[in-house]
C-alpha atoms as a PDB file:
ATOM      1  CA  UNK A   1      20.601 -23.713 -12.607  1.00  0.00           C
ATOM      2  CA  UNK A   2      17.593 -24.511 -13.914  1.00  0.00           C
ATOM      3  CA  UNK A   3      15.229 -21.727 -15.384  1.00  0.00           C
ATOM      4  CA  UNK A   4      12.204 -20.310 -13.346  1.00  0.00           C
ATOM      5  CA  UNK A   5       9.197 -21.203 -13.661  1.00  0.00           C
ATOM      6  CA  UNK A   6       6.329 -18.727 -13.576  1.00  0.00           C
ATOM      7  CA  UNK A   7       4.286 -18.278 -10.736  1.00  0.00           C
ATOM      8  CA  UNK A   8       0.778 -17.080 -11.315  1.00  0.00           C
ATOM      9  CA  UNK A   9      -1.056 -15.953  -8.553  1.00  0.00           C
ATOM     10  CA  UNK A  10      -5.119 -16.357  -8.707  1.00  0.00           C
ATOM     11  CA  UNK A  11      -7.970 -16.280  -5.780  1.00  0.00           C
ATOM     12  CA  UNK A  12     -10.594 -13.790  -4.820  1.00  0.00           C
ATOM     13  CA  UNK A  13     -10.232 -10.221  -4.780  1.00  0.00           C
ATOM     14  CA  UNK A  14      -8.834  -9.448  -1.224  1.00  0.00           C
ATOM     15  CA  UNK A  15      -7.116 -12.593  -0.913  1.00  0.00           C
ATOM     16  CA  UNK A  16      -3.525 -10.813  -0.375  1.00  0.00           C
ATOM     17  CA  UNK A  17      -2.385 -11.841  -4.455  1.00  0.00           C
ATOM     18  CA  UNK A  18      -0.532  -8.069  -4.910  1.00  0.00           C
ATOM     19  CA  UNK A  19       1.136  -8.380  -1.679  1.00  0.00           C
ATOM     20  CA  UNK A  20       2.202 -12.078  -1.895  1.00  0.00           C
ATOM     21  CA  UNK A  21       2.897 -11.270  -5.449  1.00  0.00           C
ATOM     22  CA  UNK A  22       5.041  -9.105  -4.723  1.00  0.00           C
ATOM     23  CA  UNK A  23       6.995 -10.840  -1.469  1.00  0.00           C
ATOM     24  CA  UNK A  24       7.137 -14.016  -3.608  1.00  0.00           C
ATOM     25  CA  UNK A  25       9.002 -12.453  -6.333  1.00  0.00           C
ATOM     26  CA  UNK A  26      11.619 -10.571  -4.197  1.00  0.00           C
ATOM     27  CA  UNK A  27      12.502 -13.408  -2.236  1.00  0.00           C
ATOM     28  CA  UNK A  28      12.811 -15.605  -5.412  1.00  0.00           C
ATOM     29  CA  UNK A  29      14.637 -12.905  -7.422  1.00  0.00           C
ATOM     30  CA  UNK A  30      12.008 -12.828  -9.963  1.00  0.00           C
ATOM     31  CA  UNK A  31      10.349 -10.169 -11.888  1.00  0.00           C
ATOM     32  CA  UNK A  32       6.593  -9.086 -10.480  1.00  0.00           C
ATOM     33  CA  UNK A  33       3.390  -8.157 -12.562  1.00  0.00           C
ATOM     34  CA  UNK A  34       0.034  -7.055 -11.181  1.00  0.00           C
ATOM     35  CA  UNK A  35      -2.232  -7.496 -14.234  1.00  0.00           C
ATOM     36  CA  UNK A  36      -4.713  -4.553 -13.071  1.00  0.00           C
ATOM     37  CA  UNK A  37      -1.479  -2.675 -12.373  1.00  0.00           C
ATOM     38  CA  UNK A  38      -0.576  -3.740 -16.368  1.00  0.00           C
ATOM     39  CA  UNK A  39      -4.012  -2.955 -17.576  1.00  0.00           C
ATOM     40  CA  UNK A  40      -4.254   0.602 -15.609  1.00  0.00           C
ATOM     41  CA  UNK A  41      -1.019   1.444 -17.426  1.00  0.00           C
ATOM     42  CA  UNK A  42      -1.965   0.406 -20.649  1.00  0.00           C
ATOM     43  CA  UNK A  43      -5.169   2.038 -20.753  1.00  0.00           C
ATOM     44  CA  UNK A  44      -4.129   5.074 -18.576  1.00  0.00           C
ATOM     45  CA  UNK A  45      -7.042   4.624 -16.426  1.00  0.00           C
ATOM     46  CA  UNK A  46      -8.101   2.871 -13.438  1.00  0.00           C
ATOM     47  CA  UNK A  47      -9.804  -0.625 -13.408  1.00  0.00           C
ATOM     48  CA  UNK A  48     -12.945   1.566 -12.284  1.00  0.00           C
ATOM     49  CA  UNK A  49     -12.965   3.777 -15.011  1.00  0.00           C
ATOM     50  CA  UNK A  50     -12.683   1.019 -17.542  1.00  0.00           C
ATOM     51  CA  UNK A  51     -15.476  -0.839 -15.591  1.00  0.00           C
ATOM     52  CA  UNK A  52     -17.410   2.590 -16.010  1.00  0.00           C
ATOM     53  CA  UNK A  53     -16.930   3.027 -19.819  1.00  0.00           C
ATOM     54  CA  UNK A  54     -16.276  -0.512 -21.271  1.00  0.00           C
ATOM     55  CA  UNK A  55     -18.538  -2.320 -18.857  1.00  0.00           C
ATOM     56  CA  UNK A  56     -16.689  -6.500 -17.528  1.00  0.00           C
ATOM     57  CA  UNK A  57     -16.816  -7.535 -20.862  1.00  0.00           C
ATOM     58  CA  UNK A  58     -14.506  -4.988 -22.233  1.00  0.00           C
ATOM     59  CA  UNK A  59     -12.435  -4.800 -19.346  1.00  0.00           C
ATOM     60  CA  UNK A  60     -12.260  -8.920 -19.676  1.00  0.00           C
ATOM     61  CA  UNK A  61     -11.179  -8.688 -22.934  1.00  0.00           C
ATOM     62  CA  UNK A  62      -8.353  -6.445 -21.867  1.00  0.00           C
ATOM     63  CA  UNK A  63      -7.464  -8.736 -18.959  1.00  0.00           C
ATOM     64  CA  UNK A  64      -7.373 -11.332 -21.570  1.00  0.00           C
ATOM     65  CA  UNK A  65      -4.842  -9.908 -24.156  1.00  0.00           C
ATOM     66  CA  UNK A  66      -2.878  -8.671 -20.386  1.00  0.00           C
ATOM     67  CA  UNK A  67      -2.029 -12.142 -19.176  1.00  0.00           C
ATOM     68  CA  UNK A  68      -2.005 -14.012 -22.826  1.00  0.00           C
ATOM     69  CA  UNK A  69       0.837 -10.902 -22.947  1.00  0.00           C
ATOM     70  CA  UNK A  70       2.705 -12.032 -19.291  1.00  0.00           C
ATOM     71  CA  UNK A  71       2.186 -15.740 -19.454  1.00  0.00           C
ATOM     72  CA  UNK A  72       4.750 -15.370 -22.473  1.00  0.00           C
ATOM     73  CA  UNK A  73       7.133 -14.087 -20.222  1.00  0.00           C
ATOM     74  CA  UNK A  74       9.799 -16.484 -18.371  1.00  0.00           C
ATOM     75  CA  UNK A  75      10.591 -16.429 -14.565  1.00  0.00           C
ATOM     76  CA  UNK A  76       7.857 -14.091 -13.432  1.00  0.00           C
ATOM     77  CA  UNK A  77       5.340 -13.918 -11.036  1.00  0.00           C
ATOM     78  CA  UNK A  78       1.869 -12.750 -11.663  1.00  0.00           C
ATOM     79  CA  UNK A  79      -0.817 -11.298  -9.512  1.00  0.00           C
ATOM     80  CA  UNK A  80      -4.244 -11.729 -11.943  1.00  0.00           C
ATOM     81  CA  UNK A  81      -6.774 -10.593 -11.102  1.00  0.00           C
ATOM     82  CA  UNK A  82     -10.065 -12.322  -8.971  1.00  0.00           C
ATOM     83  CA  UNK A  83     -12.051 -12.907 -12.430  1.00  0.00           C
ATOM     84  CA  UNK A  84      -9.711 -13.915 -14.871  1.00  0.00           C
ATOM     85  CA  UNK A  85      -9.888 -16.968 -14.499  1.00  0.00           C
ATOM     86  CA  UNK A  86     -13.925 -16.925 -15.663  1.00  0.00           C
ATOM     87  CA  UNK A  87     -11.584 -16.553 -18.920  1.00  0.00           C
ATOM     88  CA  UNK A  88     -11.652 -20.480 -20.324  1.00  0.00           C
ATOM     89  CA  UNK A  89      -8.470 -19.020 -22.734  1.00  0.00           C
ATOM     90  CA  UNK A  90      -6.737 -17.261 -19.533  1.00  0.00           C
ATOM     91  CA  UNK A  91      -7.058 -20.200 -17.472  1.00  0.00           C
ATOM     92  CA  UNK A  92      -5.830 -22.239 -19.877  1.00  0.00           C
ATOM     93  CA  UNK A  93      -2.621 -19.907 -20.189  1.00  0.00           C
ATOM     94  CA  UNK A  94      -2.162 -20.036 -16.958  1.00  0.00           C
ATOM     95  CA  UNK A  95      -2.109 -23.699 -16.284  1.00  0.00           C
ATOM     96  CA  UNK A  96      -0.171 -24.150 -19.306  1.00  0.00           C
ATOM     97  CA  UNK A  97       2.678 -21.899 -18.855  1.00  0.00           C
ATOM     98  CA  UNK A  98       3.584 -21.665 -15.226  1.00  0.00           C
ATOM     99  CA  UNK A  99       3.016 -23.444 -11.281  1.00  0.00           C
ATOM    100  CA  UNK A 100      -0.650 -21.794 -10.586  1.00  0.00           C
ATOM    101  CA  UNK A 101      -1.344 -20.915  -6.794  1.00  0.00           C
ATOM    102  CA  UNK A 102      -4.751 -20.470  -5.515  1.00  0.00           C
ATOM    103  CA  UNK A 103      -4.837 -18.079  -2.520  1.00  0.00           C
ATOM    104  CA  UNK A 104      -7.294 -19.003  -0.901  1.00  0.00           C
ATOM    105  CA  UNK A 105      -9.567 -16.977   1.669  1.00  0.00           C
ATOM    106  CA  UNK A 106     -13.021 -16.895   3.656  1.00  0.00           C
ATOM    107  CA  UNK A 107     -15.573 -13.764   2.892  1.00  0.00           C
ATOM    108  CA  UNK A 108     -14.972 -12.154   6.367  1.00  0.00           C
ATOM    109  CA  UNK A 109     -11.293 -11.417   5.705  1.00  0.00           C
ATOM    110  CA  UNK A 110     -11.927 -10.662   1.953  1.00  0.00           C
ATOM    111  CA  UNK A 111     -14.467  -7.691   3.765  1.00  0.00           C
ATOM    112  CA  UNK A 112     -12.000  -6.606   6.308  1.00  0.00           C
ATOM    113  CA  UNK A 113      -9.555  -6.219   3.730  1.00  0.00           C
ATOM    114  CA  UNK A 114     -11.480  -4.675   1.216  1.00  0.00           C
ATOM    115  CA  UNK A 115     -13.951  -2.288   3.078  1.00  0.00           C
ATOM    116  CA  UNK A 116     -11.742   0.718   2.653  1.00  0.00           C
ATOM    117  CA  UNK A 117     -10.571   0.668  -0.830  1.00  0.00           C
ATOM    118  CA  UNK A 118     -12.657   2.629  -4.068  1.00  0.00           C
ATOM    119  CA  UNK A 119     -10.965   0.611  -6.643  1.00  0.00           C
ATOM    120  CA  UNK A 120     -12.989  -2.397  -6.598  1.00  0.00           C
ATOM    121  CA  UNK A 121     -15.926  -1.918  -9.061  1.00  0.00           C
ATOM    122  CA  UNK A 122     -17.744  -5.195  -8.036  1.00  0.00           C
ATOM    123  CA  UNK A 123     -17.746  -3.714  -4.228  1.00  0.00           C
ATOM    124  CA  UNK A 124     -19.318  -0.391  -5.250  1.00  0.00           C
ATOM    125  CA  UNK A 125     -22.544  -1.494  -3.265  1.00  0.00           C
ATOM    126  CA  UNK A 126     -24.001  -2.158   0.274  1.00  0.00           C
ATOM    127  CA  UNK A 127     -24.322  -5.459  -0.518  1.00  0.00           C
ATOM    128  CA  UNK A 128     -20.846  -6.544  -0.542  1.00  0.00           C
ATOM    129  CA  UNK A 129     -20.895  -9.669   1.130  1.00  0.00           C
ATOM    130  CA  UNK A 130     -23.838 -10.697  -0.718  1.00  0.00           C
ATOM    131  CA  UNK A 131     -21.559 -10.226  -3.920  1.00  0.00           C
ATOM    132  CA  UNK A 132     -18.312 -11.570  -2.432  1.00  0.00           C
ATOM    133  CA  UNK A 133     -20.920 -15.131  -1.319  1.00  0.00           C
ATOM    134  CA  UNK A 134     -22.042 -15.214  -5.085  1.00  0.00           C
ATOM    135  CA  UNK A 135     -18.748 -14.446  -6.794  1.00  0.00           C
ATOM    136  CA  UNK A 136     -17.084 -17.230  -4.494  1.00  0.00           C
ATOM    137  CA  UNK A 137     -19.873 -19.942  -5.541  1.00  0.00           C
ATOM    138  CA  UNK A 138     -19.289 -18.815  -9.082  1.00  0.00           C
ATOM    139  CA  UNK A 139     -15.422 -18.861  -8.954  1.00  0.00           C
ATOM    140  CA  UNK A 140     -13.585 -21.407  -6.432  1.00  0.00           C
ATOM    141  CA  UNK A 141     -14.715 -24.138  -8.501  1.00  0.00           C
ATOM    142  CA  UNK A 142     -13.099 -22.555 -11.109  1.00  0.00           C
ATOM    143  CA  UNK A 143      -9.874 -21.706  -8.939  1.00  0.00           C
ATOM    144  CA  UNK A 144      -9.682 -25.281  -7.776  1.00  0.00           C
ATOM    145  CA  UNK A 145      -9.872 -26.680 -11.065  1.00  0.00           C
ATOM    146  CA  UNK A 146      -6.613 -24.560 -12.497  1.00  0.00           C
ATOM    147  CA  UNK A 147      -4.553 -24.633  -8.965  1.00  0.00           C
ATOM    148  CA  UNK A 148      -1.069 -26.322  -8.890  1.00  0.00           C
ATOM    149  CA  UNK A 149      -1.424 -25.889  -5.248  1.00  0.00           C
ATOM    150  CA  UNK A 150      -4.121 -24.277  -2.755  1.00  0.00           C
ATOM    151  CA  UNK A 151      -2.600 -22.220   0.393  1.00  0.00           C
ATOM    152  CA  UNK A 152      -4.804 -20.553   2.991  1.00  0.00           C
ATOM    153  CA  UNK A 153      -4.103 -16.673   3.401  1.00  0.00           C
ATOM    154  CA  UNK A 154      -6.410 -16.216   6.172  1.00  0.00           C
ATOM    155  CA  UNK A 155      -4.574 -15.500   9.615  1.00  0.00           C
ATOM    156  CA  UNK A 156      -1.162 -15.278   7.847  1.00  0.00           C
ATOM    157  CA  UNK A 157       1.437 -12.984   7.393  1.00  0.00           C
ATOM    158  CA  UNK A 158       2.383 -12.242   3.549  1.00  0.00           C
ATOM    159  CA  UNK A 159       5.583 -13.286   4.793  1.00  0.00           C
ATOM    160  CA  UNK A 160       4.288 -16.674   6.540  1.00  0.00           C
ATOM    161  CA  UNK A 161       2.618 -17.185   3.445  1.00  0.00           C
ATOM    162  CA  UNK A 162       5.462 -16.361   0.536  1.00  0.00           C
ATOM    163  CA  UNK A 163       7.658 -18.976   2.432  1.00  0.00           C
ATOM    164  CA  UNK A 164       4.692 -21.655   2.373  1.00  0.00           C
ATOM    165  CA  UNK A 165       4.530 -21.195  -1.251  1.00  0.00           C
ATOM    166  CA  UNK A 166       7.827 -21.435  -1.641  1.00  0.00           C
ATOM    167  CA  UNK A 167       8.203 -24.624   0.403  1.00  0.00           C
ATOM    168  CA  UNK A 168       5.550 -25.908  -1.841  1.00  0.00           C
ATOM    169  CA  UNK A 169       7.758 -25.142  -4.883  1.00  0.00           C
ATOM    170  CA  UNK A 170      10.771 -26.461  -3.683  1.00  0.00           C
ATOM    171  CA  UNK A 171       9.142 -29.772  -2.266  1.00  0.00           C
ATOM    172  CA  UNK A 172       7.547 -30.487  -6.026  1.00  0.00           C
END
């Protein structure tokens, strides 16, 4: 059998990467990394906190050195996080060493699915959508550009979805 390939996950914060992430990799027996996850352990603090003290820039370069780190890995599937790909060395890693999947996803759901949650710096505000409308004009371009292959995550299960992409794998 051939080896796996690594599957790197990218799109917009709320986008369902973690979950899908984490689907993708049980159904396909693979091993599953989170880079916040990787870069809250290494640091020992939330993405917040090192928001907080090291400002994006630091916490870029961290998410840099994080999924230079994973892309070296074989046969694993990566959730990165919505930004990293802003990173013209990340992106390159990630195109370079594994199939890259843009989930893709409209601002409403990325709201509805973010509203709740505290650990999303970039959200910390009342203008959220505002935020969401100019990190999306910044960054699809810039997810379009790297993506293997683009699937919707809108209206879909994580479930519906993790077999799409895996249709989409198998089909290539």
């Amino acid at each position: 059998m051939a080896e796996k390939r690594n599957i790197f996950l990218i799109g917009p914060m709320g986008a369902g990467k973690s979950t899908i992430g984490r689907h993708l990799a049980q159904q396909l027996h693979m091993e599953f990394f989170d880079s916040d996850t990787v870069i809250e352990d290494r640091t020992g603090a939330d993405i917040a906190w090192v928001f907080d003290v090291e400002g994006e820039e630091g916490f870029r370069d961290r998410e840099e050195n994080v999924i230079n780190d994973l892309t070296q890995k074989h046969g694993i599937v990566l959730a990165t996080g919505g930004g990293s790909i802003k990173s013209k060395e990340s992106s390159n890693r990630l195109s370079a060493r594994g199939v890259v999947v843009y989930l893709e996803t409209t601002i409403e759901k990325q709201l509805a699915r973010t509203q709740r949650e505290k650990k999303r710096p970039l959200l910390q505000t009342e203008k959220s959508r505002q935020i969401l409308e100019d990190l999306a004009s910044e960054r699809n371009p810039l997810y379009e550009e790297i993506a293997d292959y683009i699937v919707r995550t809108d209206d879909q299960s994580a479930k519906v979805v993790t077999n799409k992409i895996i249709e989409l794998l198998e089909n290539h």
